[in-house]
C-alpha atoms as a PDB file:
ATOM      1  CA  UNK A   1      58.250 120.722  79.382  1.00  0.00           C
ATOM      2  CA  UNK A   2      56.372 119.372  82.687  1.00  0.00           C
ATOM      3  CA  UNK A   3      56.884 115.552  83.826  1.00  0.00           C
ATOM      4  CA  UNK A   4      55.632 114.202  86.924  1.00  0.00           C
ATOM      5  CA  UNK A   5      57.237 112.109  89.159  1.00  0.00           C
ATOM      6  CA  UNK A   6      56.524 109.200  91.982  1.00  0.00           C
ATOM      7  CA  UNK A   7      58.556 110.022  94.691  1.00  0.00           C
ATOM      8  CA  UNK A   8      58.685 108.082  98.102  1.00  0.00           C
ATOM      9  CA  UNK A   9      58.935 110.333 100.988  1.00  0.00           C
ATOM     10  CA  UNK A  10      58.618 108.208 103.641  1.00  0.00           C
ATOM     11  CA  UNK A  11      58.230 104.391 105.119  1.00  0.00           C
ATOM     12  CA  UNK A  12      54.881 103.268 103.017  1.00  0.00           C
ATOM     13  CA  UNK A  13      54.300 106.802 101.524  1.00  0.00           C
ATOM     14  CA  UNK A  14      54.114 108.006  97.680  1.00  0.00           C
ATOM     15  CA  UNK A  15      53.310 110.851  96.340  1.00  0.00           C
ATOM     16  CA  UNK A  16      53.464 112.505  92.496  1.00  0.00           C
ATOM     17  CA  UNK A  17      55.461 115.216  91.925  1.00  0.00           C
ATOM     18  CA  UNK A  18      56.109 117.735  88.946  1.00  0.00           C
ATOM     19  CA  UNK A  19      59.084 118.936  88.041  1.00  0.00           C
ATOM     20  CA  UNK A  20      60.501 120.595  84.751  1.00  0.00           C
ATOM     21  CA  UNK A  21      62.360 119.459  82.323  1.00  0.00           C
ATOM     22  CA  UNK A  22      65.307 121.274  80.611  1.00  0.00           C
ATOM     23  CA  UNK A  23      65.977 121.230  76.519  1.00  0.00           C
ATOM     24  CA  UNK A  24      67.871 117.966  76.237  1.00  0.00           C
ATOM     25  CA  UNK A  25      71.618 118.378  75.941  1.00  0.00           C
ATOM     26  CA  UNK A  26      73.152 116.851  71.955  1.00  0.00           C
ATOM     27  CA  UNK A  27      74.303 113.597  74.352  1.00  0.00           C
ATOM     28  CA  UNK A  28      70.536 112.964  75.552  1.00  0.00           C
ATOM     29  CA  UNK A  29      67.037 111.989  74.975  1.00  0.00           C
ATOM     30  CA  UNK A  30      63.664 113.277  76.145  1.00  0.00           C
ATOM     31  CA  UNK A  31      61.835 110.190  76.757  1.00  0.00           C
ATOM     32  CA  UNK A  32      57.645 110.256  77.204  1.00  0.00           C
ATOM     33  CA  UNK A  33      56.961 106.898  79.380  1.00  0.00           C
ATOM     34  CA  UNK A  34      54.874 104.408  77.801  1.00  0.00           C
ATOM     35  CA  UNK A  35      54.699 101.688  80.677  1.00  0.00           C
ATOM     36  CA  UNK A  36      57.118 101.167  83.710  1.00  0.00           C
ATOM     37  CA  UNK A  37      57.589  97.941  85.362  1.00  0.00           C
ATOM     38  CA  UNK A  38      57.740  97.548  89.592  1.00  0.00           C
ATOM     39  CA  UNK A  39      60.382  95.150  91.297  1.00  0.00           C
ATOM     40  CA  UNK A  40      58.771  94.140  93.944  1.00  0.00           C
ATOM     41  CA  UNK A  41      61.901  92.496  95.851  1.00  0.00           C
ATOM     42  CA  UNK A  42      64.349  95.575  95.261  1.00  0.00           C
ATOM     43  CA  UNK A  43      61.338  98.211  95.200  1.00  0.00           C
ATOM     44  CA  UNK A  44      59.285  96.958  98.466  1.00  0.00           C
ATOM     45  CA  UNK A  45      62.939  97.622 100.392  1.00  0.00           C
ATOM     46  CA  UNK A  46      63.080 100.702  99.064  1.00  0.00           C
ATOM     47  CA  UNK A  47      59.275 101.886  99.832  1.00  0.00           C
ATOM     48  CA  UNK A  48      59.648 100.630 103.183  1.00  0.00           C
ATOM     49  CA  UNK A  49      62.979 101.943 104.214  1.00  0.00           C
ATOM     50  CA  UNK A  50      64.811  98.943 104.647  1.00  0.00           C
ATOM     51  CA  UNK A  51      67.867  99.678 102.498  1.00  0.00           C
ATOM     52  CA  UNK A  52      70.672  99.100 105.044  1.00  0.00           C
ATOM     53  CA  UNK A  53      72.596 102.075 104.941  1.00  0.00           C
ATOM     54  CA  UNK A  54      75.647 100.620 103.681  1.00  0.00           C
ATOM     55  CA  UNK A  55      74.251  99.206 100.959  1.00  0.00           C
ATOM     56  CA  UNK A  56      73.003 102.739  99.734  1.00  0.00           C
ATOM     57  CA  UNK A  57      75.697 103.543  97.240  1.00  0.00           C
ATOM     58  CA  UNK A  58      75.195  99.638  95.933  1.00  0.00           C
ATOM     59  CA  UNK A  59      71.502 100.013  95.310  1.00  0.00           C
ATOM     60  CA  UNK A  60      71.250 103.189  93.963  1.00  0.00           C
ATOM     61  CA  UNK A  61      69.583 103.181  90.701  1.00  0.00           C
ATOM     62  CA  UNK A  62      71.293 105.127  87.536  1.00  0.00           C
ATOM     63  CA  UNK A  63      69.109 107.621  87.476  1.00  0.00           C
ATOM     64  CA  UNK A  64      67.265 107.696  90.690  1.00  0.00           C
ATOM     65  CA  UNK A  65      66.292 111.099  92.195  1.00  0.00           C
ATOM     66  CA  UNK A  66      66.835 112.380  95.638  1.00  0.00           C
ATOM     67  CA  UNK A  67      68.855 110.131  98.108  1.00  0.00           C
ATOM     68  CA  UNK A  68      68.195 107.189 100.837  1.00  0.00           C
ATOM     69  CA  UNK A  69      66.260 106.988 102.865  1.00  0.00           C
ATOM     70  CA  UNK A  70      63.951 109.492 101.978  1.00  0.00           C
ATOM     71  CA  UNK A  71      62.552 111.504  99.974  1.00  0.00           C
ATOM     72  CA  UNK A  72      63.855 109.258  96.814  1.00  0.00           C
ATOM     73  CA  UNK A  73      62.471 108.711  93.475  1.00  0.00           C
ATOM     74  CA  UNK A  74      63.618 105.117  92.656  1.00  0.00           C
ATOM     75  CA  UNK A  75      63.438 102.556  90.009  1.00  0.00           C
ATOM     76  CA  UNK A  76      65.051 101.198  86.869  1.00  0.00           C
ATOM     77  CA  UNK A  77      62.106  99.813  84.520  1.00  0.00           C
ATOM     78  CA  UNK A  78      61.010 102.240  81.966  1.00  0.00           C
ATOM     79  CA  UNK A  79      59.794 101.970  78.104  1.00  0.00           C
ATOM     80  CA  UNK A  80      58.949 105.072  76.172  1.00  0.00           C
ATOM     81  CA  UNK A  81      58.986 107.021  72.685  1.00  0.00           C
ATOM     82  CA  UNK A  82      62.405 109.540  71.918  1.00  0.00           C
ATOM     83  CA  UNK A  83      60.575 113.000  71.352  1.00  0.00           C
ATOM     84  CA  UNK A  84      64.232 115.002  71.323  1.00  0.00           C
ATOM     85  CA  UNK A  85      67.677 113.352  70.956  1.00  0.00           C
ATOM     86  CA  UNK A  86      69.922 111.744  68.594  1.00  0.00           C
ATOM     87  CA  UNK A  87      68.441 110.962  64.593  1.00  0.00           C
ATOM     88  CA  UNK A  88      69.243 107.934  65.257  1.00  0.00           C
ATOM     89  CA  UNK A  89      66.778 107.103  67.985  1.00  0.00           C
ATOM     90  CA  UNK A  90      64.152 110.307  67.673  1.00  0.00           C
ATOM     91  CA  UNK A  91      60.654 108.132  67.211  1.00  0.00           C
ATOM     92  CA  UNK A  92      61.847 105.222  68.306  1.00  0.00           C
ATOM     93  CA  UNK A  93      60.704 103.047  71.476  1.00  0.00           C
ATOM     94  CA  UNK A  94      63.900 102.425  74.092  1.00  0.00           C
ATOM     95  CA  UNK A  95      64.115 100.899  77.228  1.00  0.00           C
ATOM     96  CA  UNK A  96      65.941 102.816  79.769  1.00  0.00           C
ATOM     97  CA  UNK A  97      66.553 102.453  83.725  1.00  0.00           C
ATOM     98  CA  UNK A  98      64.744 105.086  84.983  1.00  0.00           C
ATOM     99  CA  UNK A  99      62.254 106.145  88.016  1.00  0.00           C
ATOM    100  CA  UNK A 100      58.111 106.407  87.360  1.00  0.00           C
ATOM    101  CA  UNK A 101      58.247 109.278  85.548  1.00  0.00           C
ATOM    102  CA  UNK A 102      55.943 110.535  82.773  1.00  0.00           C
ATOM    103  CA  UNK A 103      58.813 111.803  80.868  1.00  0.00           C
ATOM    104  CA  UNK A 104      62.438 112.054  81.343  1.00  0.00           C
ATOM    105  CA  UNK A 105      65.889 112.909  80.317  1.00  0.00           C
ATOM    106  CA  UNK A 106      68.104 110.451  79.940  1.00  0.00           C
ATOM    107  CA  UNK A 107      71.894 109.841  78.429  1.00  0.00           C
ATOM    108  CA  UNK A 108      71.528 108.735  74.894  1.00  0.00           C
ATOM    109  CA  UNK A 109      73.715 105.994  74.902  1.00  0.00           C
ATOM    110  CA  UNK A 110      71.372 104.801  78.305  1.00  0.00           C
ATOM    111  CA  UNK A 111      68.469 104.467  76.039  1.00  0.00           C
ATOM    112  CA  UNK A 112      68.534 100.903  74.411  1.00  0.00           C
ATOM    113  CA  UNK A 113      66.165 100.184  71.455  1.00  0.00           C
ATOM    114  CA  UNK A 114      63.720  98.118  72.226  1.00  0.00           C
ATOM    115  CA  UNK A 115      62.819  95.123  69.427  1.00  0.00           C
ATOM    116  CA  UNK A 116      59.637  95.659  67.047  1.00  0.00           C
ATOM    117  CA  UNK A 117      58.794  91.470  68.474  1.00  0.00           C
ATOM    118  CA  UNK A 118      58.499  93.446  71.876  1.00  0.00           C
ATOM    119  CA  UNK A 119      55.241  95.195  72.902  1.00  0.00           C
ATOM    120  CA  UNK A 120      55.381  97.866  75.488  1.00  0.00           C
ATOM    121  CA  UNK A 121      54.226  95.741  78.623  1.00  0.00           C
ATOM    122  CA  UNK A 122      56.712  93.316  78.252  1.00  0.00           C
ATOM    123  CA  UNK A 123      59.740  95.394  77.335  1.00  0.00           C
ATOM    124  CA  UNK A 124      59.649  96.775  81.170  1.00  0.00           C
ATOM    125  CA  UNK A 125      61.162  93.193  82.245  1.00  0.00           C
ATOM    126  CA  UNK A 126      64.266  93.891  80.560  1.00  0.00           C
ATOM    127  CA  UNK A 127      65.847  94.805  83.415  1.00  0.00           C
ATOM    128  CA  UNK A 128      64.681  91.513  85.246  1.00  0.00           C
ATOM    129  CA  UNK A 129      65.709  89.790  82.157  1.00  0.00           C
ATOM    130  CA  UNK A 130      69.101  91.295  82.121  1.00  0.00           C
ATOM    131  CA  UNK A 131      69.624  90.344  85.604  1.00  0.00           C
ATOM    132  CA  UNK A 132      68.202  86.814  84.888  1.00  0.00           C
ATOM    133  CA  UNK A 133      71.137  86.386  81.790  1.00  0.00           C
ATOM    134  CA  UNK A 134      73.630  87.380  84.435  1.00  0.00           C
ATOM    135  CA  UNK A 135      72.798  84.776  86.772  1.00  0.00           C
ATOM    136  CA  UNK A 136      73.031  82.332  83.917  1.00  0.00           C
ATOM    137  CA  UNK A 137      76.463  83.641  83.287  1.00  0.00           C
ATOM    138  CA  UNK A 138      77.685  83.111  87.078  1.00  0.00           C
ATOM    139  CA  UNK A 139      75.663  79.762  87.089  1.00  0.00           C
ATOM    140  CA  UNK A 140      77.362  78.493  84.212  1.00  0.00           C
ATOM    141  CA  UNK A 141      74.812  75.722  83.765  1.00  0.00           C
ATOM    142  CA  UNK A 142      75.662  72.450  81.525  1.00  0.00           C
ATOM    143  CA  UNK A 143      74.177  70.105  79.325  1.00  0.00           C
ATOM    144  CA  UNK A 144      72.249  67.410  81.024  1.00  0.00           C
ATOM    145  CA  UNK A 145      72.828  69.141  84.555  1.00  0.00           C
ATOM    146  CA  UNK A 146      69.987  68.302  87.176  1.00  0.00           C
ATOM    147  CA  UNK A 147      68.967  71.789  88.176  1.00  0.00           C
ATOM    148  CA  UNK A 148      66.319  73.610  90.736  1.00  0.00           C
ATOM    149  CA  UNK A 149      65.545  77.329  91.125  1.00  0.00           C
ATOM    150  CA  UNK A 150      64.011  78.030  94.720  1.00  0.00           C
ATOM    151  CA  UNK A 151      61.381  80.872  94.487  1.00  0.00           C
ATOM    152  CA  UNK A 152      59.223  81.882  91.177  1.00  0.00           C
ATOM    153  CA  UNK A 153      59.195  85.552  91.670  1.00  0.00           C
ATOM    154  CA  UNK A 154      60.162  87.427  88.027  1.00  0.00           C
ATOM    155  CA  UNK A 155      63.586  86.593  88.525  1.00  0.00           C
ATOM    156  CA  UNK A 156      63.367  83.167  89.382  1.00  0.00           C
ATOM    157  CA  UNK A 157      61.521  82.208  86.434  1.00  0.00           C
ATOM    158  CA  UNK A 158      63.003  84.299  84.133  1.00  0.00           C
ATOM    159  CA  UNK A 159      66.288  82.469  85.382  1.00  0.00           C
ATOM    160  CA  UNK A 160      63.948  79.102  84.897  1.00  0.00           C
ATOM    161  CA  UNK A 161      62.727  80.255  81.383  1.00  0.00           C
ATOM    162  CA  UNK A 162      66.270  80.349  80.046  1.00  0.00           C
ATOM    163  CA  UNK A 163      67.557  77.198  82.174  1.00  0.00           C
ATOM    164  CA  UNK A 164      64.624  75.501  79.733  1.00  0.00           C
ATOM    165  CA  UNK A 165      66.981  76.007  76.808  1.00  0.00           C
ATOM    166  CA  UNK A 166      69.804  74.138  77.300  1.00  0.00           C
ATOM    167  CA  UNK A 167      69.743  70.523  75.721  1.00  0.00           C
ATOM    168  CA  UNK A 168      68.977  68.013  78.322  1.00  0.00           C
ATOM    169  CA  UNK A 169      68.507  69.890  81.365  1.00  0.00           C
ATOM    170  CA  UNK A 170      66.282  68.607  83.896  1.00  0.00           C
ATOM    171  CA  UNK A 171      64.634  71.359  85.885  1.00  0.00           C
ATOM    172  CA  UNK A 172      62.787  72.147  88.583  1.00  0.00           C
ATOM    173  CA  UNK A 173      61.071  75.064  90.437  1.00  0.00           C
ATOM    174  CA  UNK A 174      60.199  75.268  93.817  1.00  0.00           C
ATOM    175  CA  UNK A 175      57.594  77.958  96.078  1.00  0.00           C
ATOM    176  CA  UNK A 176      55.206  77.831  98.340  1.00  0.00           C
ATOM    177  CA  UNK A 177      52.656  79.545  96.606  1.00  0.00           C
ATOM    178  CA  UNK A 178      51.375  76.497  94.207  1.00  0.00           C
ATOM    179  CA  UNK A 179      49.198  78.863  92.132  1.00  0.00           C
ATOM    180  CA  UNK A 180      52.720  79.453  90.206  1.00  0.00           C
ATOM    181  CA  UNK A 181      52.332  75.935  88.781  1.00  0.00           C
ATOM    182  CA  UNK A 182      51.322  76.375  85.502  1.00  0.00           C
ATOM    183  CA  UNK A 183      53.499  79.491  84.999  1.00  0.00           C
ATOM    184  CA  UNK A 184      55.944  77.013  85.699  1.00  0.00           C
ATOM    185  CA  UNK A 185      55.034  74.717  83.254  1.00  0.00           C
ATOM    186  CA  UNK A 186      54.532  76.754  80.336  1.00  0.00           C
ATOM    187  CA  UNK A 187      57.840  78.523  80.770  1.00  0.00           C
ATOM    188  CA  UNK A 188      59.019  74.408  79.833  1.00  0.00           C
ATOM    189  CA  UNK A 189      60.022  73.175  83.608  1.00  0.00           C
ATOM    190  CA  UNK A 190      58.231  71.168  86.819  1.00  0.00           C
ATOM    191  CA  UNK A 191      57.055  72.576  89.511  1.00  0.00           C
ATOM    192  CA  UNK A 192      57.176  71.005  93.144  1.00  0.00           C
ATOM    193  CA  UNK A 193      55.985  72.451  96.695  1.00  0.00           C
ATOM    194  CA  UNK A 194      58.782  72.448  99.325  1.00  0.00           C
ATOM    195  CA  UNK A 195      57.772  68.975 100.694  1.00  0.00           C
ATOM    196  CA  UNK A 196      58.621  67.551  97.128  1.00  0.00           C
ATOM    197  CA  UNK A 197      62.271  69.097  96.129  1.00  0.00           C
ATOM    198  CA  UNK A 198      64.170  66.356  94.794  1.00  0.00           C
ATOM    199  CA  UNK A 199      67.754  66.517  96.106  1.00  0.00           C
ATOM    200  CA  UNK A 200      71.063  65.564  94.069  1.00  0.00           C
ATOM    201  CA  UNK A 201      70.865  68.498  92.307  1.00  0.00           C
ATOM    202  CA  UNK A 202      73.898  69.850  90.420  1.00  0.00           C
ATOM    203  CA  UNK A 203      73.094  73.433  90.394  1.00  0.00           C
ATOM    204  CA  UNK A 204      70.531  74.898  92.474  1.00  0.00           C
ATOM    205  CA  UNK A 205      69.756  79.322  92.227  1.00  0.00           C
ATOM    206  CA  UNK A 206      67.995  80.426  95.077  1.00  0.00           C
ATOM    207  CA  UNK A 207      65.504  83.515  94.478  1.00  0.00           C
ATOM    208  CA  UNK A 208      63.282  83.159  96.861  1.00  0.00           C
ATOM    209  CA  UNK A 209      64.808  85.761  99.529  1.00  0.00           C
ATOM    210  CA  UNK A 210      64.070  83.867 102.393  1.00  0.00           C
ATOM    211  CA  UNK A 211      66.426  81.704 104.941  1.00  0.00           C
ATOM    212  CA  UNK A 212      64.246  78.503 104.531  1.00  0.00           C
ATOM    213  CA  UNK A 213      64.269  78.770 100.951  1.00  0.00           C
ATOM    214  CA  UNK A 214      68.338  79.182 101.202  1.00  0.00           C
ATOM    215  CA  UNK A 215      68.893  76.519 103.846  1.00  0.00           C
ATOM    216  CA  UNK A 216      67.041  74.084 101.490  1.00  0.00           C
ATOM    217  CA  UNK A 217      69.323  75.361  98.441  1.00  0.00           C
ATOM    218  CA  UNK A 218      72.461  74.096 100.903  1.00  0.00           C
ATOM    219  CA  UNK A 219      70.507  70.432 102.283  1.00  0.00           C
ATOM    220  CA  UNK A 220      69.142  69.597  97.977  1.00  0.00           C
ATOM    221  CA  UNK A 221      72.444  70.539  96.687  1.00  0.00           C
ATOM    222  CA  UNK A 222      74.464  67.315  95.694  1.00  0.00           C
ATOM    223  CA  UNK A 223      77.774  66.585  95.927  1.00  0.00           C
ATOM    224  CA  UNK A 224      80.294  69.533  94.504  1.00  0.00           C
ATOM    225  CA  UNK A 225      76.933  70.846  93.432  1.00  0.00           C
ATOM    226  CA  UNK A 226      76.619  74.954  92.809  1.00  0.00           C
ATOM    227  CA  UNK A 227      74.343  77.078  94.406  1.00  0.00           C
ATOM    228  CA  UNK A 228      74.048  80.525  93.184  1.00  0.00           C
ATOM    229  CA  UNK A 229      72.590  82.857  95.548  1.00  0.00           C
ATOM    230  CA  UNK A 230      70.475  85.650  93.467  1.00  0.00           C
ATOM    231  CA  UNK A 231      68.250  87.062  96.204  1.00  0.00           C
ATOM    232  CA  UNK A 232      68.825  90.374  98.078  1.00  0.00           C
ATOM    233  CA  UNK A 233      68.372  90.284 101.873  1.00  0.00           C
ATOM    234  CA  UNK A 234      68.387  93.752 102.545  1.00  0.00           C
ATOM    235  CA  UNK A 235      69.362  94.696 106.117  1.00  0.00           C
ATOM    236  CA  UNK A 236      68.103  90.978 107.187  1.00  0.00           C
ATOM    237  CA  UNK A 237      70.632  88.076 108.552  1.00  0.00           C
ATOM    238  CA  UNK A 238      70.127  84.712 107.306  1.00  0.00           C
ATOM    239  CA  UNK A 239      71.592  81.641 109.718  1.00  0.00           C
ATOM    240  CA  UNK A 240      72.821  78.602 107.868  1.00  0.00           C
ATOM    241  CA  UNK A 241      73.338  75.625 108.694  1.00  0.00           C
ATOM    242  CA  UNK A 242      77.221  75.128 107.423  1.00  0.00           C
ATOM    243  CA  UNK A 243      78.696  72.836 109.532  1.00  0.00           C
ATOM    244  CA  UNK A 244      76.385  69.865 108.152  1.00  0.00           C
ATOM    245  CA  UNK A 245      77.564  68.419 104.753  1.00  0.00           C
ATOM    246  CA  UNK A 246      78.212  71.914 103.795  1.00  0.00           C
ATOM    247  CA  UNK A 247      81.969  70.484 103.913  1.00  0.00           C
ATOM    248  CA  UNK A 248      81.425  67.229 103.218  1.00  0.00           C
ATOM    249  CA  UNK A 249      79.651  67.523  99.869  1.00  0.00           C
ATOM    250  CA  UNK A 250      82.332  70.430  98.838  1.00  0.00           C
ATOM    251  CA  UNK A 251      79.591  72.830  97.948  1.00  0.00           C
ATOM    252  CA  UNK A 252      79.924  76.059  96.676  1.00  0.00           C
ATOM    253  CA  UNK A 253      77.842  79.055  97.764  1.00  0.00           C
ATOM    254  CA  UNK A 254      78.383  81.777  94.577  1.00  0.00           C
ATOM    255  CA  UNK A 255      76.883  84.844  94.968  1.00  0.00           C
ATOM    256  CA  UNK A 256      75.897  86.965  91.774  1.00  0.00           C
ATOM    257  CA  UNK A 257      74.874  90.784  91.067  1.00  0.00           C
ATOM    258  CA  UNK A 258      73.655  92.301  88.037  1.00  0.00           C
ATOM    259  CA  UNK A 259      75.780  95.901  88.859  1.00  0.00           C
ATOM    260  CA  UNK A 260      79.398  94.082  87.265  1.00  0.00           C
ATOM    261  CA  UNK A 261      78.753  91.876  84.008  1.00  0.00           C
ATOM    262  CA  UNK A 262      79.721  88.707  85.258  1.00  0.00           C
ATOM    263  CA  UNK A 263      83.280  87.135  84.970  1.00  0.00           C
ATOM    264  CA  UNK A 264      82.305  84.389  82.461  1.00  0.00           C
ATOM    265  CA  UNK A 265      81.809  87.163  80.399  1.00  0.00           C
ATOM    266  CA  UNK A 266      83.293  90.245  81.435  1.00  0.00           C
ATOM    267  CA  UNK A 267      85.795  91.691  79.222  1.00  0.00           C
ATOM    268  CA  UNK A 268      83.706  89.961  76.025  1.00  0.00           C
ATOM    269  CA  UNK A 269      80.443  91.900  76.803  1.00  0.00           C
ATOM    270  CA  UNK A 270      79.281  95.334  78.244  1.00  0.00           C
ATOM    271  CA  UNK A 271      76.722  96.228  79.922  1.00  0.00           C
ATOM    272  CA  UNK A 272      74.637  97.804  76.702  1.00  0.00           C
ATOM    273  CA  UNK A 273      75.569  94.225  74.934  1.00  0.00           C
ATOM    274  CA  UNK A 274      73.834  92.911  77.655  1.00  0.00           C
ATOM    275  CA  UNK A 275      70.873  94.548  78.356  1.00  0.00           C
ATOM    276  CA  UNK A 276      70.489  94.419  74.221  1.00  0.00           C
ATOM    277  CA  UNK A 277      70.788  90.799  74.804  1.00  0.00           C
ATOM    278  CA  UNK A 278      67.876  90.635  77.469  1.00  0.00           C
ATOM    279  CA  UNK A 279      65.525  92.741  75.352  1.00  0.00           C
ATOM    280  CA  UNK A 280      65.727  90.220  72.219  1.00  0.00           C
ATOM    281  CA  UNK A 281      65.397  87.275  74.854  1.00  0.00           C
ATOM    282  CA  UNK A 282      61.612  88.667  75.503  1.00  0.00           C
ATOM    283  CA  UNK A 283      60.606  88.291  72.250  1.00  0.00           C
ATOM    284  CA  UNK A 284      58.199  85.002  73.410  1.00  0.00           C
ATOM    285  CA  UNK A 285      54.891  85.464  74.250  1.00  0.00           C
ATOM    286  CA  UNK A 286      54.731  83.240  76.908  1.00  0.00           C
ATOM    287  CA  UNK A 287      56.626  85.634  78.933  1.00  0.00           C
ATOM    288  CA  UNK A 288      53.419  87.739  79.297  1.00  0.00           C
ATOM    289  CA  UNK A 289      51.882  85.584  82.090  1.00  0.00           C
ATOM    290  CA  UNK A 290      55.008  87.241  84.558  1.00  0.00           C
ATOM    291  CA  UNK A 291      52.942  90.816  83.930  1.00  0.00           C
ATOM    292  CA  UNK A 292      49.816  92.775  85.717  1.00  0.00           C
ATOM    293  CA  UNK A 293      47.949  94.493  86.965  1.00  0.00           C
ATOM    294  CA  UNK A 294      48.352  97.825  84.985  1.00  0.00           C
ATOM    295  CA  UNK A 295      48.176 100.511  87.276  1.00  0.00           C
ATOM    296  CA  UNK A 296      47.460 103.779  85.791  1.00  0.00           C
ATOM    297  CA  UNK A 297      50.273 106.406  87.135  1.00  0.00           C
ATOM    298  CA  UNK A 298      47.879 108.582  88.415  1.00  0.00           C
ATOM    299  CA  UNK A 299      46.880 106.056  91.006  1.00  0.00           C
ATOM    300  CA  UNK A 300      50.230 104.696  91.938  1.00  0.00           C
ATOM    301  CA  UNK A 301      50.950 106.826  95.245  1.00  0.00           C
ATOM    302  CA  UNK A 302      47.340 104.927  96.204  1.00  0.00           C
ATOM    303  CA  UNK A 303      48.685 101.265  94.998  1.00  0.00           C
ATOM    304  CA  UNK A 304      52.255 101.093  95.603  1.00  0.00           C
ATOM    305  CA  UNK A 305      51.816  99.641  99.201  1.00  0.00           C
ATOM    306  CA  UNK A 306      49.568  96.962  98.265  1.00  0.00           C
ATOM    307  CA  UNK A 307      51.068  95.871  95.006  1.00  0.00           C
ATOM    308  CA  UNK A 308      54.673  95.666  96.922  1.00  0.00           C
ATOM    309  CA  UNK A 309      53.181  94.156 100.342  1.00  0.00           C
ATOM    310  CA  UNK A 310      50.050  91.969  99.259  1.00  0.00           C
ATOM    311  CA  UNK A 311      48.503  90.718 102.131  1.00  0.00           C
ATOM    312  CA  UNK A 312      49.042  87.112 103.411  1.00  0.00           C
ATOM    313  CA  UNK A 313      46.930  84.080 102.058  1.00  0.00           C
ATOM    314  CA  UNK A 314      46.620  86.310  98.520  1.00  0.00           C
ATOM    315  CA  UNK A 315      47.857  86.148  95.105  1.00  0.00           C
ATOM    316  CA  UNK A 316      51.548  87.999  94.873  1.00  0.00           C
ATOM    317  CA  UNK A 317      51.653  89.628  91.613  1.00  0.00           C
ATOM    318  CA  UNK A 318      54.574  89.309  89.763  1.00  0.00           C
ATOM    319  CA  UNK A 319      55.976  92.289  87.770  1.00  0.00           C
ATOM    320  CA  UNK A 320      53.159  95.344  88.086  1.00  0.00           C
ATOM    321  CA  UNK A 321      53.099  97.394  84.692  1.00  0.00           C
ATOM    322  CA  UNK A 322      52.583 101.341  85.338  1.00  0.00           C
ATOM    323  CA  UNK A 323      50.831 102.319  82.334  1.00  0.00           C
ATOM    324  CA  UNK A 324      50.910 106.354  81.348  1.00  0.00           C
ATOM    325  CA  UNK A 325      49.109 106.450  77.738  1.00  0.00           C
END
């Protein structure tokens, strides 16, 4: 069988690729791609070639292709149909972590069922999702806790839409991009510009991947208050400003990862419990406002660049959906 491939074979350059694909061994599944999602944070460092080279066993996806820099086929967001594989899953959609690829191999037990409450489209945030519970789990938020998430990329209001759920919560997300308003609000939380963060907060998660965005984590953060760093710098150095009440107000500074299951929970769930766990967690149809535009693969080498770098002063998509069918 014949799958193509996006590869990235240099800063800002794509390009499709076919390759062939052997019989599947009894411990895999041949996999034709329904949709793929784009993460823009983690995906624009790799298309531009700003993974810092220590970092390059870290980031490396399961099943990427190739090797930093370049050429690499990267990504970890795909939903398709089992042609070959196990009974158990043969005709059945699964989410997996794969590249942009019209078809793959993967390991079996890397192939999750996706729910039958979970179209296509929005199946390719489970990966988003499953970082998003993860955060949760390092955040360890509380009943009645004043709360703000900085930045509503995907992650940041996935991390907002399940901050919603806990009894008494009061919740707020900050950008700079107001059009995210009533995303905001319909995923159940207030939205305020920068100028209008309330402070006091008892847990803030910052998601915004920027220095201002973290320095005003440290300066709304109240006293013994949490602040759980979920953005990913890439070779970039942040100054912060930690000789202010930094001390004085005992905060804590927790960073979190999706790669290890986090310690709240580690040891009591593994990593398929958890990604099993994000995929039921987008069964709400609300959640469909964090997708577009559908790309078509064929055009993707063409609108990679511009759906990871949007120019200034324009909408930023959130989660592109590659669409194959």
């Amino acid at each position: 069988m014949k799958a193509r491939a996006l590869w990235t074979v240099a800063p800002g350059v794509a390009e499709i690729r076919e390759q062939a694909l052997r019989a599947p061994a009894p411990d895999e599944a041949l996999v034709r791609t329904r949709a793929s999602g784009i993460s823009r944070g983690t995906e624009r460092l790799v298309f531009t070639g700003r993974v810092p080279e220590s970092q390059w066993g870290a980031m490396a996806a399961p099943l990427m292709q190739g090797a930093f820099p370049f050429p690499v086929s990267y990504g970890y967001a795909a939903v398709g149909e089992v042609l070959e594989g196990p009974d158990a899953l043969v005709g059945s959609r699964v989410f997996c972590l794969h590249p942009h690829h019209d078809a793959f191999l993967a390991p079996a037990a890397m192939c999750v069922p996706v729910p039958d409450a979970v179209p296509d489209r929005r199946a390719v945030l489970a990966a988003n999702m499953e970082t998003a519970v993860n955060i949760l789990w390092d955040a360890r938020p509380l009943a009645g806790e004043r709360a703000l998430v900085i930045g509503s990329g995907v992650v940041g209001l996935l991390v907002a839409f399940l901050l919603s759920r806990i009894p008494g919560i009061e919740l707020d997300v900050c950008d700079i991009d107001g059009s995210r308003r009533g995303i905001v609000e319909r995923l159940g939380a207030r939205f305020c510009l920068p100028e209008e963060v309330p402070g006091g907060r008892d847990l803030v998660v910052h998601a915004s991947a920027s220095a201002p965005g973290l320095r005003m984590a440290l300066a709304r953060c109240g006293f013994e208050g949490r602040i759980v760093e979920a953005s990913w710098f890439g070779d970039r150095q942040v100054e912060l400003p930690l000789g202010e009440d930094f001390h004085a107000k005992r905060l804590q500074l927790i960073s979190t990862q999706v790669g290890a299951v986090a310690p709240a929970m580690r040891g009591r769930r593994s990593h398929a419990e958890r990604m099993a766990l994000a995929l039921a967690l987008l069964a709400d149809d609300r959640l469909e406002a964090l997708l577009g535009p559908d790309i078509p693969f064929e055009e993707l080498p063409r609108r990679m660049g511009s759906v990871l770098v949007a120019p200034a002063g324009t909408p930023q998509p959130l989660c592109p959906v590659v669409t194959y069918i």
